[in-house]
N, C-alpha and C. Protein backbone atom coordinates (compact mmCIF):
# COMPACT_ATOMS: atom_id res chain seq x y z
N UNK A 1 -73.26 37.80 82.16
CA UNK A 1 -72.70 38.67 81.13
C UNK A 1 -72.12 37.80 80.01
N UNK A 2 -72.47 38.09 78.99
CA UNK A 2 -72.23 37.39 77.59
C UNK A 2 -71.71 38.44 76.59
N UNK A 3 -70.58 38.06 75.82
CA UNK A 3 -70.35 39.16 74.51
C UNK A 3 -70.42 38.45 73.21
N UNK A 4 -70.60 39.58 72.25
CA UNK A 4 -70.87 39.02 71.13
C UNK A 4 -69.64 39.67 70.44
N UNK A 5 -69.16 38.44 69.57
CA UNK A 5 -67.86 39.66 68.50
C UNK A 5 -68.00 38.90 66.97
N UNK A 6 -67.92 39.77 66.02
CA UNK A 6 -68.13 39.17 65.00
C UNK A 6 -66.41 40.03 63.90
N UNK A 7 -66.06 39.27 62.91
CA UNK A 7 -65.09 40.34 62.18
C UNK A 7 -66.22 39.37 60.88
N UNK A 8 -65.94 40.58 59.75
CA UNK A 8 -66.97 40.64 58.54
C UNK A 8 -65.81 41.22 57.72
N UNK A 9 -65.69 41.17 55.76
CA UNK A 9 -65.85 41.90 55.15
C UNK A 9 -66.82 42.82 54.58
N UNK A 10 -66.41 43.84 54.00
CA UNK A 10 -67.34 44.94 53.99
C UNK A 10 -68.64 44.96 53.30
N UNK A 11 -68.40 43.51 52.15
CA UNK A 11 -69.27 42.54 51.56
C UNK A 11 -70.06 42.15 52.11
N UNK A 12 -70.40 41.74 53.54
CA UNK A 12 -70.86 41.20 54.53
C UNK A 12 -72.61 41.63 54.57
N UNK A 13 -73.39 41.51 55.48
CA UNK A 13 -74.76 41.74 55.48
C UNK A 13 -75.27 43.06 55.35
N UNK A 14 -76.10 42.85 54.67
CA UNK A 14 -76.74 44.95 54.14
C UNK A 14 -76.92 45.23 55.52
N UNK A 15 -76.30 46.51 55.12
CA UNK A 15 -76.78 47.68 56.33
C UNK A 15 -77.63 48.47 55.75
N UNK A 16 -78.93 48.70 56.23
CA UNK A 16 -79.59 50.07 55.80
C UNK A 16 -78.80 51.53 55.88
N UNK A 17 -79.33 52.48 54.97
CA UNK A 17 -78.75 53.77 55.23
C UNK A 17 -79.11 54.04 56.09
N UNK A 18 -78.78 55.42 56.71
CA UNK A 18 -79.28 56.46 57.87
C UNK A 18 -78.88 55.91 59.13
N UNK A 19 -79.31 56.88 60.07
CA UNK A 19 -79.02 56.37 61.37
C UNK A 19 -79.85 55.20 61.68
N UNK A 20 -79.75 53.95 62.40
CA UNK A 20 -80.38 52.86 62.62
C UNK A 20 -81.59 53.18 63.85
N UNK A 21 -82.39 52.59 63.47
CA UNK A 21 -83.35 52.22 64.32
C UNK A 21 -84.12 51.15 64.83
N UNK A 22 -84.19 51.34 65.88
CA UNK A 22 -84.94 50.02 66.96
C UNK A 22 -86.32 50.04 67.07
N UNK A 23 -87.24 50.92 66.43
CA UNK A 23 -88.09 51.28 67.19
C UNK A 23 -89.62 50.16 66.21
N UNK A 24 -88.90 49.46 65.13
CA UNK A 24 -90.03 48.53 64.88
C UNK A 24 -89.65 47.19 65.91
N UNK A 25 -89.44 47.17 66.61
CA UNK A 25 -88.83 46.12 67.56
C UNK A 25 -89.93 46.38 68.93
N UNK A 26 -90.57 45.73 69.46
CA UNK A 26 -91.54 45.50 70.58
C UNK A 26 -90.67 46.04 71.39
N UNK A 27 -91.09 46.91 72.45
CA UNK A 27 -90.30 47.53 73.51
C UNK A 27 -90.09 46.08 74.97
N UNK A 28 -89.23 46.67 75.49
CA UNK A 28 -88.56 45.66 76.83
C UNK A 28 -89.44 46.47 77.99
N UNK A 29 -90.47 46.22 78.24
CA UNK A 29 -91.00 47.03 79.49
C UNK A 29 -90.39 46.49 81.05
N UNK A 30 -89.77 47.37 81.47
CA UNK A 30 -89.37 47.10 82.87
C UNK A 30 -90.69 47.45 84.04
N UNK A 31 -90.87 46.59 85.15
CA UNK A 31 -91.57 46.81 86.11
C UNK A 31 -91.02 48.02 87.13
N UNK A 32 -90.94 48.86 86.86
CA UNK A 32 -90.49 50.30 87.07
C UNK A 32 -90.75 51.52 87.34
N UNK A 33 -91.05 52.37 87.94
CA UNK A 33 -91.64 53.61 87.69
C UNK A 33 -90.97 54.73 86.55
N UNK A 34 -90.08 54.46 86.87
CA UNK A 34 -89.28 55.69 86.05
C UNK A 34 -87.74 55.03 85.32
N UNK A 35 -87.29 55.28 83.89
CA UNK A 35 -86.33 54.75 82.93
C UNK A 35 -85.59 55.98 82.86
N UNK A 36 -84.12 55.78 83.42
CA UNK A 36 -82.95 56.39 83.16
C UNK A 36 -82.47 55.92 82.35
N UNK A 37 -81.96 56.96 81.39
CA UNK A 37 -81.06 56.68 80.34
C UNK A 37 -80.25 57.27 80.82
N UNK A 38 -78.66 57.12 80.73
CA UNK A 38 -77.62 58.05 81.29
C UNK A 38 -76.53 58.05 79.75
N UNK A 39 -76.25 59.69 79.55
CA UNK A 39 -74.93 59.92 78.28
C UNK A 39 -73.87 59.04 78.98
N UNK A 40 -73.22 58.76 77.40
CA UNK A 40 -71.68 58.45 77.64
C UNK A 40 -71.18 59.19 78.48
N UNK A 41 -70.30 58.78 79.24
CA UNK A 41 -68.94 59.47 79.89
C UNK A 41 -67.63 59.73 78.71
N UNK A 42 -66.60 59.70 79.51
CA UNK A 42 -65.49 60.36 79.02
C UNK A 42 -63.75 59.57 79.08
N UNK A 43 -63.16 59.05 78.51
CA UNK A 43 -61.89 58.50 78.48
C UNK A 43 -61.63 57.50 78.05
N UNK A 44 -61.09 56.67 77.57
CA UNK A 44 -60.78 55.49 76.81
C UNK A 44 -61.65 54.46 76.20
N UNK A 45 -62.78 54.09 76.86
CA UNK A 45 -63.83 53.79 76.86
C UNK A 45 -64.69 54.15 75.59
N UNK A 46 -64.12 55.62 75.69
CA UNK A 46 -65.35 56.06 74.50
C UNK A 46 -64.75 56.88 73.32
N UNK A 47 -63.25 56.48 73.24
CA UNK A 47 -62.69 56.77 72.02
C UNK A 47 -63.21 56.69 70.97
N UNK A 48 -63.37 57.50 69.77
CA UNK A 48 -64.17 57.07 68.35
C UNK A 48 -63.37 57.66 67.61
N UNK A 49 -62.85 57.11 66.61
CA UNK A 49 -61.77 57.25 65.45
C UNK A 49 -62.33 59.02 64.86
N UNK A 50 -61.93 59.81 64.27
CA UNK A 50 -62.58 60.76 63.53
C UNK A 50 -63.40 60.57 62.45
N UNK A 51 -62.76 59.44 61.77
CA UNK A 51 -63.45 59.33 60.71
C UNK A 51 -64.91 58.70 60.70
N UNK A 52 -65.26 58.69 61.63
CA UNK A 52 -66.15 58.33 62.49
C UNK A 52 -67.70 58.91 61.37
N UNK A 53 -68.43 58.97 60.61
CA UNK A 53 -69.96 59.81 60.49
C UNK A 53 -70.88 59.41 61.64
N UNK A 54 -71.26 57.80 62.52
CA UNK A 54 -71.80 57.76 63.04
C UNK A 54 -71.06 57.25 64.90
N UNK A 55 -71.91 57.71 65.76
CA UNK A 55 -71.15 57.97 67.03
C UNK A 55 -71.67 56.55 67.66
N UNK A 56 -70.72 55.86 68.28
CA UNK A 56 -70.98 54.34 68.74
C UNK A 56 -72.48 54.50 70.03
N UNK A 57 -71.96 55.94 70.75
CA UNK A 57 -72.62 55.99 71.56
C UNK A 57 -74.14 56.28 71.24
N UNK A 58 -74.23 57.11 70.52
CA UNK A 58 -75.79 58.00 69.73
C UNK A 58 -76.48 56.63 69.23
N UNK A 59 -75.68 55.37 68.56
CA UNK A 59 -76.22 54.36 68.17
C UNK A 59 -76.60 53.45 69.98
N UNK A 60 -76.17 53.69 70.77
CA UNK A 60 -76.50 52.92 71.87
C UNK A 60 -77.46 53.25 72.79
N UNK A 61 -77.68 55.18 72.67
CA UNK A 61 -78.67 55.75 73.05
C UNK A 61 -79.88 55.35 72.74
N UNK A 62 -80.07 55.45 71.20
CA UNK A 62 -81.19 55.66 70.42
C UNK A 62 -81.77 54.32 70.86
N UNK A 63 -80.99 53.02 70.74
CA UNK A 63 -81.27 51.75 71.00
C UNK A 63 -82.24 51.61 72.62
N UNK A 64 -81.64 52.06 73.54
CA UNK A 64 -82.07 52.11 74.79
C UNK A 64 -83.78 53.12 74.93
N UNK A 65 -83.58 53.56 74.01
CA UNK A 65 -84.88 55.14 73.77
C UNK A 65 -85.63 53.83 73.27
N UNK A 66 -85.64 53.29 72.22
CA UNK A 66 -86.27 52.84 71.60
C UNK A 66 -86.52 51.56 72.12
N UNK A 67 -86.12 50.83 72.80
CA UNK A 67 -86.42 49.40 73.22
C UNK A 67 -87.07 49.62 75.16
N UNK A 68 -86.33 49.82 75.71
CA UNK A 68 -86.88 50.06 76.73
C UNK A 68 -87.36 50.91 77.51
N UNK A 69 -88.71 50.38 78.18
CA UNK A 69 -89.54 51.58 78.91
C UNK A 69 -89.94 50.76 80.13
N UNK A 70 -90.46 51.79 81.16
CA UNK A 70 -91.04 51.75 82.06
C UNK A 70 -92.44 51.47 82.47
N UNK A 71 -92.94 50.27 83.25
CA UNK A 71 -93.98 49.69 82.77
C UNK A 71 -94.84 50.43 84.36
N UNK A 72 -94.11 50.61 85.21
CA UNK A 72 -95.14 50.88 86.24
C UNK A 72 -94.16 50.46 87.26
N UNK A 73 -94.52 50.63 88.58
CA UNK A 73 -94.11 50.04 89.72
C UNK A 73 -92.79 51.02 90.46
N UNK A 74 -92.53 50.25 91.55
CA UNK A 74 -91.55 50.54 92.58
C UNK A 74 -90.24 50.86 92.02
N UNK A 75 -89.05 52.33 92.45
CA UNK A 75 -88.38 52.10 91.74
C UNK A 75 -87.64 52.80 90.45
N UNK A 76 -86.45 52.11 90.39
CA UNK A 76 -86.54 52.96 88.38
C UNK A 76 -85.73 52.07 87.76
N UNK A 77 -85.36 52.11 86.64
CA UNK A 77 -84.11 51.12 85.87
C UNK A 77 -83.26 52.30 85.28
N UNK A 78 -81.88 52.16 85.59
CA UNK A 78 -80.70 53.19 84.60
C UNK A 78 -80.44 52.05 83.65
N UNK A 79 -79.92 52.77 82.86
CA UNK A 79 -79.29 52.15 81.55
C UNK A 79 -77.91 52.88 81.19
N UNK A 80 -76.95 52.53 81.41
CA UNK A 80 -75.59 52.54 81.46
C UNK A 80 -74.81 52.86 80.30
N UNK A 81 -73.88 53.42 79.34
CA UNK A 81 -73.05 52.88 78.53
C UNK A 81 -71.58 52.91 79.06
N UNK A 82 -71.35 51.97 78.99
CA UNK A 82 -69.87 51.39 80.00
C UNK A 82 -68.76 51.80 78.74
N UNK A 83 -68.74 51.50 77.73
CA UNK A 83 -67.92 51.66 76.54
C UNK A 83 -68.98 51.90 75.31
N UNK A 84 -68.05 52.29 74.52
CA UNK A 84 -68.92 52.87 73.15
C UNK A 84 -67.02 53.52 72.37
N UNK A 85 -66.69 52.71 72.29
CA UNK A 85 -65.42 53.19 71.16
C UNK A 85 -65.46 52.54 69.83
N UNK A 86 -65.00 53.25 69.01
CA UNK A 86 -64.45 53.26 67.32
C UNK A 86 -63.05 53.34 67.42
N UNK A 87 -62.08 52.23 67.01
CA UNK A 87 -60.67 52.47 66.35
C UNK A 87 -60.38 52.15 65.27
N UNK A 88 -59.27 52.56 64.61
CA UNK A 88 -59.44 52.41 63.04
C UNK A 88 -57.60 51.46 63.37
N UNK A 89 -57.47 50.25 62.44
CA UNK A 89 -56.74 49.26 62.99
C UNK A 89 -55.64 49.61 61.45
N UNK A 90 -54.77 49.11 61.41
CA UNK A 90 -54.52 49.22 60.08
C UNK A 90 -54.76 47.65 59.12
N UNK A 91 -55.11 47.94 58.12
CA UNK A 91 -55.06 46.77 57.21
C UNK A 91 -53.98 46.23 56.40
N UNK A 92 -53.79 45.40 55.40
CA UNK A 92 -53.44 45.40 53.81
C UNK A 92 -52.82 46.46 53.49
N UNK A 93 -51.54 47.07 53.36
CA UNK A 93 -50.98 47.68 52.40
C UNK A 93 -51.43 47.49 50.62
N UNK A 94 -52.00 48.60 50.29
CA UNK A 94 -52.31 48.52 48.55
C UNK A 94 -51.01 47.83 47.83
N UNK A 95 -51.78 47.60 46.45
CA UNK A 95 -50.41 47.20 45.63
C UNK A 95 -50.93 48.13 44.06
N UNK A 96 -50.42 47.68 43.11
CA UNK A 96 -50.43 47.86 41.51
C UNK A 96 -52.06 48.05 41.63
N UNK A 97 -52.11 46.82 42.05
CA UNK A 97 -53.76 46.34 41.17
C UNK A 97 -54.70 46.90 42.44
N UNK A 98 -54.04 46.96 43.33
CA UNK A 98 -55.49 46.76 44.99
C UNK A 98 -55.17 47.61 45.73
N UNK A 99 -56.38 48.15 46.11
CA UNK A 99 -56.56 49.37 47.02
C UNK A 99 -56.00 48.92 48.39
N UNK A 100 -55.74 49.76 49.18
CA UNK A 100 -55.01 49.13 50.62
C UNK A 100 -56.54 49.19 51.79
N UNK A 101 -56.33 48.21 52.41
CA UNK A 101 -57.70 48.04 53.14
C UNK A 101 -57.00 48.21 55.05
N UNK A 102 -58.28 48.35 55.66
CA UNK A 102 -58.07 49.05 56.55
C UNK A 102 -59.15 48.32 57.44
N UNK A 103 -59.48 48.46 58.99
CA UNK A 103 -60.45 47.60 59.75
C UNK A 103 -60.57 48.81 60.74
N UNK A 104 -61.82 48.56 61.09
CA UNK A 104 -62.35 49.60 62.35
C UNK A 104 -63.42 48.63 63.36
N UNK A 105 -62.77 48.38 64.25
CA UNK A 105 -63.24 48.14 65.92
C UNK A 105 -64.04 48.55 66.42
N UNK A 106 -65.20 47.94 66.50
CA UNK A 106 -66.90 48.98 67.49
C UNK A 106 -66.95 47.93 68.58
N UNK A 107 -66.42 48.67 69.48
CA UNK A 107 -67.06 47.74 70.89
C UNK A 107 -68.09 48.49 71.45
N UNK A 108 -69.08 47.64 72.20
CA UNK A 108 -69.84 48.89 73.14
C UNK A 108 -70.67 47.71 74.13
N UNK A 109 -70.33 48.32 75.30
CA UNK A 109 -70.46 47.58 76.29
C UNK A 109 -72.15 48.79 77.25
N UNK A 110 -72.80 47.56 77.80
CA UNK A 110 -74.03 48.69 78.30
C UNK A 110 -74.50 47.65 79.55
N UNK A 111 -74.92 48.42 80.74
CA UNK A 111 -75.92 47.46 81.76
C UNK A 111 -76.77 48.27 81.96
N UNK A 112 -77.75 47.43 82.44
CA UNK A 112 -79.11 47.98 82.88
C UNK A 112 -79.09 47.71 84.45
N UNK A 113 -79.60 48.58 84.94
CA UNK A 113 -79.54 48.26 86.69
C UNK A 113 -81.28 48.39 87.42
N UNK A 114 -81.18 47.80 87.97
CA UNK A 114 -83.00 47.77 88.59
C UNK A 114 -82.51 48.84 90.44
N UNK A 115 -83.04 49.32 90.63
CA UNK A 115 -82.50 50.09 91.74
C UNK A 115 -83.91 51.02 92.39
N UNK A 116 -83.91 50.31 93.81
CA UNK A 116 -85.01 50.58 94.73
C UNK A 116 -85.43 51.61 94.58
N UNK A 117 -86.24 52.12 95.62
CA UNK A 117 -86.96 53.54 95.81
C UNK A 117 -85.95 53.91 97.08
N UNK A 118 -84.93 52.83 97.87
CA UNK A 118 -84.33 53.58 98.45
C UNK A 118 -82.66 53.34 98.14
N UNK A 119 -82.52 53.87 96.77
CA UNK A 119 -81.44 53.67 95.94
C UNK A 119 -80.56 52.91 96.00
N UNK A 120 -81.26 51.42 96.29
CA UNK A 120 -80.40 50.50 96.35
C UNK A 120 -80.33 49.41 95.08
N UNK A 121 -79.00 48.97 94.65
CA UNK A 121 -79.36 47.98 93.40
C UNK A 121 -79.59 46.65 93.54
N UNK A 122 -81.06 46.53 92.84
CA UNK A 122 -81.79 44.96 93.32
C UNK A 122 -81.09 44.25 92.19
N UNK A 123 -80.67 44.61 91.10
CA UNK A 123 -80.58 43.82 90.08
C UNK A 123 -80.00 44.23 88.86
N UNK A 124 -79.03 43.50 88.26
CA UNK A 124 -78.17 44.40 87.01
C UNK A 124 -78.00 42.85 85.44
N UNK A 125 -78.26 43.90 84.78
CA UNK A 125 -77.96 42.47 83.17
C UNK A 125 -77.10 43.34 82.69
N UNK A 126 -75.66 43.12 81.77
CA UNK A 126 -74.90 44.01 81.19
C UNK A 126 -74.90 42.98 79.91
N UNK A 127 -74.19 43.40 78.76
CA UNK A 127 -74.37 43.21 77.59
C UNK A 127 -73.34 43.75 76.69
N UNK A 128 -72.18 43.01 75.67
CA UNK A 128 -71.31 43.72 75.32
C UNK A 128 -71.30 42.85 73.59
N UNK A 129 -70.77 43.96 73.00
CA UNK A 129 -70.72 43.46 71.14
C UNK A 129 -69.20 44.27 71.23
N UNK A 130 -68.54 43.56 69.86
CA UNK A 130 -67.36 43.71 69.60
C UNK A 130 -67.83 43.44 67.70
N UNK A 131 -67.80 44.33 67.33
CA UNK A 131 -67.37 44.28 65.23
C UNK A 131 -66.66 44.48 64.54
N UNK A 132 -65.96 43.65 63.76
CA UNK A 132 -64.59 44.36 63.13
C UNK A 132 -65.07 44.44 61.86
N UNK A 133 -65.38 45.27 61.17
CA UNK A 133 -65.09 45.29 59.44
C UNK A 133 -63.94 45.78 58.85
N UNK A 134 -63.50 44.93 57.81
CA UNK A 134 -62.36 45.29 56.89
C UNK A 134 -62.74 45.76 55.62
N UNK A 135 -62.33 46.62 54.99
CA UNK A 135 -62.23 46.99 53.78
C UNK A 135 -61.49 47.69 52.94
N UNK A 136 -61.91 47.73 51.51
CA UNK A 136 -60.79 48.60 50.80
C UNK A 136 -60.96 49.78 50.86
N UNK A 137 -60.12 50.96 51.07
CA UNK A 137 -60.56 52.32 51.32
C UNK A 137 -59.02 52.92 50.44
N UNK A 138 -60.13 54.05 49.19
CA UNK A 138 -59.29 54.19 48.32
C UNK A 138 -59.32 55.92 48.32
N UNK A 139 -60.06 56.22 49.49
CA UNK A 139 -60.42 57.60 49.77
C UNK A 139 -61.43 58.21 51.54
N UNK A 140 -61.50 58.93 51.45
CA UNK A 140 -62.25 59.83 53.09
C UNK A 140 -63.78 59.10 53.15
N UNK A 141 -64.44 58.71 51.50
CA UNK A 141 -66.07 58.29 51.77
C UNK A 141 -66.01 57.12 51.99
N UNK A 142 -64.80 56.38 51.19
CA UNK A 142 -64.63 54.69 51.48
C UNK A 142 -64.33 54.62 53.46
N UNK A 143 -63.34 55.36 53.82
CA UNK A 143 -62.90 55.32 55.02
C UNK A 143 -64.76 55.57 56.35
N UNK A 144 -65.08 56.55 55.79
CA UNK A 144 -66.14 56.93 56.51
C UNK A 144 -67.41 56.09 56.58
N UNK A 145 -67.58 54.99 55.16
CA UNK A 145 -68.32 53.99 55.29
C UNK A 145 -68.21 53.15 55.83
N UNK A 146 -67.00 52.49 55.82
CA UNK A 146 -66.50 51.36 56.47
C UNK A 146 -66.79 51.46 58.17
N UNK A 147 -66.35 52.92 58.53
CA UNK A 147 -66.35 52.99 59.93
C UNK A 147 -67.93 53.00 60.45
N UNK A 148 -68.98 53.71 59.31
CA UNK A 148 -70.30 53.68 59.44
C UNK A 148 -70.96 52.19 60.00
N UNK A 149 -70.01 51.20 58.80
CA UNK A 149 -70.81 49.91 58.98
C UNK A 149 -70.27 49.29 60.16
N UNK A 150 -69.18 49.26 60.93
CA UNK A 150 -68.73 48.64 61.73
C UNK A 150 -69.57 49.13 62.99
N UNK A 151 -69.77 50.20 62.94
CA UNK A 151 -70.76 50.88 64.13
C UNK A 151 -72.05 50.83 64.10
N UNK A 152 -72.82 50.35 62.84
CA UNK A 152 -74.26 50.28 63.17
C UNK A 152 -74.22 48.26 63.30
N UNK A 153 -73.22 47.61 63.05
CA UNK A 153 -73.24 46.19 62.88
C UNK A 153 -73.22 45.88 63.94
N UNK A 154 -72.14 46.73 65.15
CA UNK A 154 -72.31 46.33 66.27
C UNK A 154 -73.53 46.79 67.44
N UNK A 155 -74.52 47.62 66.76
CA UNK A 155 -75.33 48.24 67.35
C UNK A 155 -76.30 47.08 67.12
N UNK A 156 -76.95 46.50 66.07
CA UNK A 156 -77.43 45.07 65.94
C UNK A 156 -76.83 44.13 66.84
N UNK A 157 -75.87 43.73 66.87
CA UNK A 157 -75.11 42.80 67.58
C UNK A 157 -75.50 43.04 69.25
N UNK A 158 -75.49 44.42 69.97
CA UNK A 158 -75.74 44.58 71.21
C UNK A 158 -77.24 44.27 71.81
N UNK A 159 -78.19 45.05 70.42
CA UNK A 159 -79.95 44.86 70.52
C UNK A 159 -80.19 43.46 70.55
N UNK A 160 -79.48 42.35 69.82
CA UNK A 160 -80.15 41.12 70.32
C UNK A 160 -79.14 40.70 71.51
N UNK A 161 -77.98 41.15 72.06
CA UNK A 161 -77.65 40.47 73.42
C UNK A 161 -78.17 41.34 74.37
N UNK A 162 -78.54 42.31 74.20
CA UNK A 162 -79.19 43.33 75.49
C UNK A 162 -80.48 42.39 75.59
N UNK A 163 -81.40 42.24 75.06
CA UNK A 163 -82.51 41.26 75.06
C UNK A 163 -82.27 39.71 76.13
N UNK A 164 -81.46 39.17 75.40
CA UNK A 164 -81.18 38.04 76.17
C UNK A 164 -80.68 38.25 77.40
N UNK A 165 -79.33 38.78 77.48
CA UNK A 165 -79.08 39.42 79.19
C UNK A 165 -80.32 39.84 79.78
N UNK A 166 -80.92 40.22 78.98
CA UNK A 166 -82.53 41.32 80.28
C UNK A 166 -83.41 39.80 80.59
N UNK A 167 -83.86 38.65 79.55
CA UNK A 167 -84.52 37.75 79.59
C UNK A 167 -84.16 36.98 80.95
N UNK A 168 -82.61 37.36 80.17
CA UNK A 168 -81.96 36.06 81.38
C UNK A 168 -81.53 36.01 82.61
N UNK A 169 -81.71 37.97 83.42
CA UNK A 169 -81.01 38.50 84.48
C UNK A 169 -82.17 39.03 85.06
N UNK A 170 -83.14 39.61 84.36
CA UNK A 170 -83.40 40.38 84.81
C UNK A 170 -85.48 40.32 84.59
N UNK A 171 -85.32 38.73 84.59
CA UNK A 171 -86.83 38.09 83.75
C UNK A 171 -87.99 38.60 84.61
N UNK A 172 -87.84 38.48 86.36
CA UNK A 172 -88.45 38.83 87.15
C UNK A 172 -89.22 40.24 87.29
N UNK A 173 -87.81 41.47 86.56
CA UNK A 173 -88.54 42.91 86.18
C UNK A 173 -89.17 42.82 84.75
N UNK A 174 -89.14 42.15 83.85
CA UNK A 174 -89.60 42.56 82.42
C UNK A 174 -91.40 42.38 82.84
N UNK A 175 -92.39 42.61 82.37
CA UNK A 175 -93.78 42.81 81.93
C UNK A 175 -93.78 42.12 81.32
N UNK A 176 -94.36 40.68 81.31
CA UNK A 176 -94.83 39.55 80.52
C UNK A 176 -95.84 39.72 79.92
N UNK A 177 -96.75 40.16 80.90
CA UNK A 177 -98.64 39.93 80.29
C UNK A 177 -99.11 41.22 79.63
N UNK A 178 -99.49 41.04 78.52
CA UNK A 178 -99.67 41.89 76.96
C UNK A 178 -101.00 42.99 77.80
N UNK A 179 -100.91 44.23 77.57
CA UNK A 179 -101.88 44.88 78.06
C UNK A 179 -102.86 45.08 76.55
N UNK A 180 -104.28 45.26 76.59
CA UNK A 180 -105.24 44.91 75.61
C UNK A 180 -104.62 45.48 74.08
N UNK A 181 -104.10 44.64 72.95
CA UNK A 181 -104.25 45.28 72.35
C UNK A 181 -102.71 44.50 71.81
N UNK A 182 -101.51 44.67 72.68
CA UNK A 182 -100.30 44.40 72.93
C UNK A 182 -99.65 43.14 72.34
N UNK A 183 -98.45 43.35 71.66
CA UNK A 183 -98.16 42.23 71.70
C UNK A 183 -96.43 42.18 72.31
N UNK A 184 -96.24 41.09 72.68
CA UNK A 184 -95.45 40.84 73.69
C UNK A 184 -94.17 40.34 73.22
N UNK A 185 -93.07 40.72 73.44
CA UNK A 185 -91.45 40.32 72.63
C UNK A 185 -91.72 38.02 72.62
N UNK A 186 -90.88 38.07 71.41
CA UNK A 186 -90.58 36.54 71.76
C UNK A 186 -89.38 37.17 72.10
N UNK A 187 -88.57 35.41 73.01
CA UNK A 187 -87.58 34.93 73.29
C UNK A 187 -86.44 35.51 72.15
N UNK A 188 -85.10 36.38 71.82
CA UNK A 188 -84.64 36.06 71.41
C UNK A 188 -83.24 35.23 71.30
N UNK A 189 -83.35 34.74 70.32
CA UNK A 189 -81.94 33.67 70.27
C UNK A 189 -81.00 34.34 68.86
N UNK A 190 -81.67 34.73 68.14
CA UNK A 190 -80.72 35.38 67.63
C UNK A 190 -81.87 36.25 66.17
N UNK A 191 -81.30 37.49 65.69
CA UNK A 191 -82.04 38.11 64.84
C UNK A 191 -81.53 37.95 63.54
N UNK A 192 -82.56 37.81 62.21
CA UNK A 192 -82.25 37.83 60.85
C UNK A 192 -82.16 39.55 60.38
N UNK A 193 -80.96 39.06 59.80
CA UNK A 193 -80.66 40.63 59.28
C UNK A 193 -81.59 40.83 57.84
N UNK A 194 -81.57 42.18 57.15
CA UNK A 194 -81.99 42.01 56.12
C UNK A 194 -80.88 41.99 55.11
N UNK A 195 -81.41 41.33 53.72
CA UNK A 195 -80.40 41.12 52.70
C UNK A 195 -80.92 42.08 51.92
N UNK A 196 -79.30 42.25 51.19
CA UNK A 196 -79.68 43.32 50.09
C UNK A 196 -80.18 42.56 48.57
């Protein structure tokens, strides 16, 4: 288990609009019969500020929909979300000249579990991101962006350590050999974002 934490200003690397997606990303095929995804649960864990537009968890779902599948075999893989919270921290008190700035917290913690046909667990990779963005918020859309970007930054941040945890835990279930046509994940070590 490895975490990733990054703190950014709001200046920091483009985020695309909309809800984020994984799905130009080569899928993680597990040697598997069948891929559980399981919803968030409920209590501290999965606190999300209100000001919230996008949900830590819906970004951790979509990620899991979109990256991993079931390749065949004995078996199934769940996919977990252990945490998925948004807090809004306080910043900078404004002055004359400057807006008062403010920081919001995206942790989200997730494992994947490999688990028999007679429901036993052969094998688990977990995977956790931590993002802080700060910014100036001089109103409800400034507040609601800020919290936007901190939650899709750490949703990037989890997609390339979920990868490596699975490479590195769980190498034995992934599907190496490209079926006709296929092409097959590299190694990652770390992903280029896009610039604006």
């Amino acid at each position: 288990f490895q975490a990733a934490c990054a703190n950014e200003q709001a200046a920091g690397p483009y985020v695309p609009p909309g809800p984020p997606s994984y799905a130009h990303l080569t899928p993680l095929r597990l040697k598997v019969g069948t891929l559980e995804i399981q919803e968030a649960g409920s209590g501290t864990a999965f606190f999300v500020d209100q000001s919230a537009p996008l949900q830590p968890a819906d970004v951790m779902l979509r990620m899991a929909q979109d990256r991993l599948s079931a390749a065949g075999g004995a078996g199934k893989a769940r996919f977990l979300i252990q945490t998925a919270s948004l807090t809004r921290e306080g910043g900078a008190s404004g002055g004359v000249f400057s807006p008062a700035s403010e920081s919001f917290r995206c942790v989200m913690r997730c494992q994947v579990e490999i688990i028999s046909a007679e429901d036993a667990t052969l094998a688990t990779a977990s995977a956790e991101a931590t993002r802080v963005a700060t910014g100036a918020v001089r109103d409800a859309g400034e507040r609601a962006a800020l919290a936007e970007r901190a939650v899709k930054l750490a949703g990037q941040d989890l997609n390339v350590e979920l990868e490596f945890q699975l490479r590195r835990h769980l190498r034995a279930w992934l599907q190496l050999v490209a079926a006709p046509g296929e092409r097959l994940p590299l190694p990652v070590e770390r992903e280029a974002l896009p610039r604006s």
